[in-house]
N, C-alpha and C. Protein backbone atom coordinates (compact mmCIF):
# COMPACT_ATOMS: atom_id res chain seq x y z
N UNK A 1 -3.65 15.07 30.58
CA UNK A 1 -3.73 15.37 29.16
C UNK A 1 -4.88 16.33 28.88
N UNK A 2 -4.62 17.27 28.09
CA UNK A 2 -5.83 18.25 27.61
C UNK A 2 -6.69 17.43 26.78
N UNK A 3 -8.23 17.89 27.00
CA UNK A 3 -9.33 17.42 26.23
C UNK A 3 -9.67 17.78 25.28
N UNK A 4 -9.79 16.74 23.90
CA UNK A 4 -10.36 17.38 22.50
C UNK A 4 -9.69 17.95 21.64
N UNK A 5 -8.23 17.62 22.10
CA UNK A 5 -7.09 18.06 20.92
C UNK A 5 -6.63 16.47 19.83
N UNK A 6 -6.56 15.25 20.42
CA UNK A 6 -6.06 14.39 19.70
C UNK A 6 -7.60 13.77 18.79
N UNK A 7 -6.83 13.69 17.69
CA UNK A 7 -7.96 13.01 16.57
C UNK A 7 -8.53 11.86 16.75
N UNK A 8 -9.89 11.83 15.96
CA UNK A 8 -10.71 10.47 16.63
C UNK A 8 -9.87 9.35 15.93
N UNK A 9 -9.99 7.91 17.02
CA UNK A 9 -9.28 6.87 16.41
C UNK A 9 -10.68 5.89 16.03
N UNK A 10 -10.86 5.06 15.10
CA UNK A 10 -11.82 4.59 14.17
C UNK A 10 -11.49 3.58 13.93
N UNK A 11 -12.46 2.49 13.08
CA UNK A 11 -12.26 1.60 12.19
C UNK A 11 -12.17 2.25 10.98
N UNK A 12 -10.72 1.81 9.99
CA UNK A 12 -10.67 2.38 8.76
C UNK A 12 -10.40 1.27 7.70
N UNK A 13 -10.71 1.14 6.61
CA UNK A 13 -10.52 -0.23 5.79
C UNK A 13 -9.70 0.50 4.91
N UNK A 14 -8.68 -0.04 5.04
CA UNK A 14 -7.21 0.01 3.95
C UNK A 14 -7.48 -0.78 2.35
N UNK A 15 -7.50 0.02 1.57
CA UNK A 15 -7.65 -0.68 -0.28
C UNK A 15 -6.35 0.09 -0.77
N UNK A 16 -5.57 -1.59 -0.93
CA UNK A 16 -4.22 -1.65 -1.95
C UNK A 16 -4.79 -1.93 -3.15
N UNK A 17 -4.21 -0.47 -3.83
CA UNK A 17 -5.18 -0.58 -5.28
C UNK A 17 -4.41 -1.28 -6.19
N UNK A 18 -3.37 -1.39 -6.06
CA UNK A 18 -2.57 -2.42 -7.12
C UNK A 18 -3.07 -3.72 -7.50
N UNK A 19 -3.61 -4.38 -5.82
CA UNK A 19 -3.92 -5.74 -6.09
C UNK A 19 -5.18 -5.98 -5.44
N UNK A 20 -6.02 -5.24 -4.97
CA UNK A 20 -7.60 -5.01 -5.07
C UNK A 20 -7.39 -6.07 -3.26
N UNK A 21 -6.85 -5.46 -2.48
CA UNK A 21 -6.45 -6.28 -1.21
C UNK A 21 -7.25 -5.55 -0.22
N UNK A 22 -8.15 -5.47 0.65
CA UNK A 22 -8.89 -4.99 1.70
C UNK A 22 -8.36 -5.10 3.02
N UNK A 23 -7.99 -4.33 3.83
CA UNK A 23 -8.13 -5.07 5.44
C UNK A 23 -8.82 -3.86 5.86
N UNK A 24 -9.06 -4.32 7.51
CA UNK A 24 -9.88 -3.12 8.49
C UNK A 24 -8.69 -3.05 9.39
N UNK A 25 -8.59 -1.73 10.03
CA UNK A 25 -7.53 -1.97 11.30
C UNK A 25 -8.49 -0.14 11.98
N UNK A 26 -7.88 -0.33 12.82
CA UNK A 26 -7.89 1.60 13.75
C UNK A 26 -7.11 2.16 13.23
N UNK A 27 -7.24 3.27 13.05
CA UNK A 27 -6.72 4.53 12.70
C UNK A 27 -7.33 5.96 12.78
N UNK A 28 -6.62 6.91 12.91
CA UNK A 28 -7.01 8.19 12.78
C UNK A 28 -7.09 9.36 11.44
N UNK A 29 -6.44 8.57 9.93
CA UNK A 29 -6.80 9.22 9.06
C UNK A 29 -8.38 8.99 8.92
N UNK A 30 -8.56 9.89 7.80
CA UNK A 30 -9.79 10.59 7.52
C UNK A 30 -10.34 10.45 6.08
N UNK A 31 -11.38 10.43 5.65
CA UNK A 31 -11.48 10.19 4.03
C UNK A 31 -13.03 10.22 4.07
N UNK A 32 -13.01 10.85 2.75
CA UNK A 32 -14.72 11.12 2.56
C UNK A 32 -15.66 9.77 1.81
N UNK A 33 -14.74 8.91 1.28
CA UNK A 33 -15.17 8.17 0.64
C UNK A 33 -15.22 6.95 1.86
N UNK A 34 -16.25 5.75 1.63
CA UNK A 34 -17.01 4.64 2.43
C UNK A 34 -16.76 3.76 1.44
N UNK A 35 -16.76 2.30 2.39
CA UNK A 35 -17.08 1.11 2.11
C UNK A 35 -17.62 0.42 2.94
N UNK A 36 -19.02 -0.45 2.49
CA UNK A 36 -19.64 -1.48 3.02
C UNK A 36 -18.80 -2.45 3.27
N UNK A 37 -18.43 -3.02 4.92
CA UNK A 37 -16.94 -4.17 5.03
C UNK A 37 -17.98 -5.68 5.19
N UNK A 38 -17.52 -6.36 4.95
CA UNK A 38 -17.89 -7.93 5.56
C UNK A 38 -18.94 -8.28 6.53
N UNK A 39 -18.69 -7.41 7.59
CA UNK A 39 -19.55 -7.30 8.74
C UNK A 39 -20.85 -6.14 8.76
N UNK A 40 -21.42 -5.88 7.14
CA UNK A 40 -22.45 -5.13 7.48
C UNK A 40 -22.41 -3.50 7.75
N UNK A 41 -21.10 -3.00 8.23
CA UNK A 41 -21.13 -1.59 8.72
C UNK A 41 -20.44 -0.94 7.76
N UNK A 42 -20.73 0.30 7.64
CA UNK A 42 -19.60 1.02 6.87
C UNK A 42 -18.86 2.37 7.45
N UNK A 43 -17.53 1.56 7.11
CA UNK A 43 -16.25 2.32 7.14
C UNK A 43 -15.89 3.47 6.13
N UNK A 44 -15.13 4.19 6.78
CA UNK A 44 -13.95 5.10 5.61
C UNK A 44 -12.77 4.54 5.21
N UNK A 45 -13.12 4.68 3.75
CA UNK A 45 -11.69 3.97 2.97
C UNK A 45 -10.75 4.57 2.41
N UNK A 46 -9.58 4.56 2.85
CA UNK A 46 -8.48 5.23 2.43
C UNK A 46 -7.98 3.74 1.37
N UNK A 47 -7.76 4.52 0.08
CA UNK A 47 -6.58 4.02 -0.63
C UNK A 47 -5.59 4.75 -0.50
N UNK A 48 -4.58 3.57 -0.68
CA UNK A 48 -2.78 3.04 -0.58
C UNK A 48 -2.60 2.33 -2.09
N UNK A 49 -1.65 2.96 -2.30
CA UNK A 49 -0.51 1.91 -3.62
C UNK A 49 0.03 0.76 -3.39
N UNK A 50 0.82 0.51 -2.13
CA UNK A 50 1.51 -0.46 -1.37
C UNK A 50 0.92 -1.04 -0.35
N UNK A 51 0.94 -2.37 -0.09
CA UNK A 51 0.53 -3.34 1.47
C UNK A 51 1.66 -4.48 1.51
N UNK A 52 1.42 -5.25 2.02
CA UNK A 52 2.11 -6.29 2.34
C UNK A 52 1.52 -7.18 1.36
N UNK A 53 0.63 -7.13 0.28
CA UNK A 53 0.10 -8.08 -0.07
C UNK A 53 0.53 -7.72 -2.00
N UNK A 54 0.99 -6.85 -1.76
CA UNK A 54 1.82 -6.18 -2.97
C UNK A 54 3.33 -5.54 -3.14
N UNK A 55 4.09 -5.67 -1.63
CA UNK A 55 5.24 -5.44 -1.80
C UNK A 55 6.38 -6.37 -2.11
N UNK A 56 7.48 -6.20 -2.60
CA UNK A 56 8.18 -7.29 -2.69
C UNK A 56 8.90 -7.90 -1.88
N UNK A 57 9.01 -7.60 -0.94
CA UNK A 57 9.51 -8.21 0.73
C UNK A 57 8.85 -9.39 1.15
N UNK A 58 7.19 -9.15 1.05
CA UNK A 58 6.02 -9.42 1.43
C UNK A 58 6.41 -10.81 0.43
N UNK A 59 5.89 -10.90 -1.09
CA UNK A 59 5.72 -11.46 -2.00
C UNK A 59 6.36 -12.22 -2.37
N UNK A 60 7.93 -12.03 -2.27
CA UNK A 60 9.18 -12.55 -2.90
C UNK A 60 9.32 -11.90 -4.66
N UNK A 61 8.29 -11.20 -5.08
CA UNK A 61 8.45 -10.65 -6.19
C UNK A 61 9.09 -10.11 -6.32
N UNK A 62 9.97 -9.83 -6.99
CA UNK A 62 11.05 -8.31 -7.35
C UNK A 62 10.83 -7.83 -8.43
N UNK A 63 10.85 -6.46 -8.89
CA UNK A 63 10.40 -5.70 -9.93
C UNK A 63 11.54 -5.78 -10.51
N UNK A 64 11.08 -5.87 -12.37
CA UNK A 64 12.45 -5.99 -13.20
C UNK A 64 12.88 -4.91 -13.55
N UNK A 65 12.50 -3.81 -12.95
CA UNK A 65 12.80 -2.16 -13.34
C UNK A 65 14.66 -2.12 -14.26
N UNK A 66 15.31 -2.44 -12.98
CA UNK A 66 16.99 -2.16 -13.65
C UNK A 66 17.21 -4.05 -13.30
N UNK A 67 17.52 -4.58 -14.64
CA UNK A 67 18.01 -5.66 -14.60
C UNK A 67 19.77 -5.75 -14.41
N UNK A 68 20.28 -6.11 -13.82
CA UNK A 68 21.83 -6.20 -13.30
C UNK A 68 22.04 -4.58 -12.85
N UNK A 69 23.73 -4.51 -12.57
CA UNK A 69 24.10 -3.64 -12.21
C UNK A 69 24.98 -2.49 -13.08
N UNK A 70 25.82 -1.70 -12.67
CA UNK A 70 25.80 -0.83 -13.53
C UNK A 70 27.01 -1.60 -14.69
N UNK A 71 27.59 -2.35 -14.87
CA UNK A 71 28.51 -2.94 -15.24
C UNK A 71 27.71 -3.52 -16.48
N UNK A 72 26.82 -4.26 -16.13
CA UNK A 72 25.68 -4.78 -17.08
C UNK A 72 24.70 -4.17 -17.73
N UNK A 73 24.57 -2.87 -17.34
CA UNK A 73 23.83 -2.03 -18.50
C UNK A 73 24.36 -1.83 -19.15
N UNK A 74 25.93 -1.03 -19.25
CA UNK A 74 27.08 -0.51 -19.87
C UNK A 74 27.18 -1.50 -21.13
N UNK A 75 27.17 -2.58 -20.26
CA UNK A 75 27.84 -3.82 -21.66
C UNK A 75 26.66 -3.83 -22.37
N UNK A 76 25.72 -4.06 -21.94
CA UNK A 76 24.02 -4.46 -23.03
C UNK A 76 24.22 -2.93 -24.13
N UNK A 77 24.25 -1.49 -23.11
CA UNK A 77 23.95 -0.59 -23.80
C UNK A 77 25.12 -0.13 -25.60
N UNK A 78 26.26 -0.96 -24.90
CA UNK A 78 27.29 -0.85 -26.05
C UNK A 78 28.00 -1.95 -26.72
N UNK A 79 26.74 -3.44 -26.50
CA UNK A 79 26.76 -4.55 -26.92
C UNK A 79 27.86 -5.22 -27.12
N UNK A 80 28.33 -5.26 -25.70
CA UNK A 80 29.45 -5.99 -25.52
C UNK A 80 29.58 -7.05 -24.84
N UNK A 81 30.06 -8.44 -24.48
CA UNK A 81 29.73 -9.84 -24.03
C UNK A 81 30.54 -9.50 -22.65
């Protein structure tokens, strides 16, 4: 393998900003912004929208975005039983 082409791999602390959720893992993204972690040292923190601790797979939550299907908008939208 050639030397000094692949990016450094790191401790990076992941912030799901939806639900204020922290973890640390390795990675090779990059970010100018820091956080002081648990253990005293500080990391680069990339925020994320989504984790496991905010998805609905994860959660069992489901978003009420489109309630029923298209059959059931139709009827609500032209108030029909």
């Amino acid at each position: 393998m050639k030397n000094d082409i692949h990016p450094e791999y790191r401790k990076v602390v992941f912030l799901d900003t939806s639900s204020d959720f922290k973890f640390l893992t390795g990675s090779t993204a990059t970010s100018d912004e820091t956080i002081e972690w648990e253990d005293g040292n500080t990391y680069p923190l990339i925020r994320t929208e989504i984790s496991s601790a905010s998805h609905p797979f994860y959660t069992g939550k489901q978003k009420a975005d489109k309630a029923g299907g298209r059959v059931d908008r139709f009827k609500k939208k032209y108030n029909m039983k």
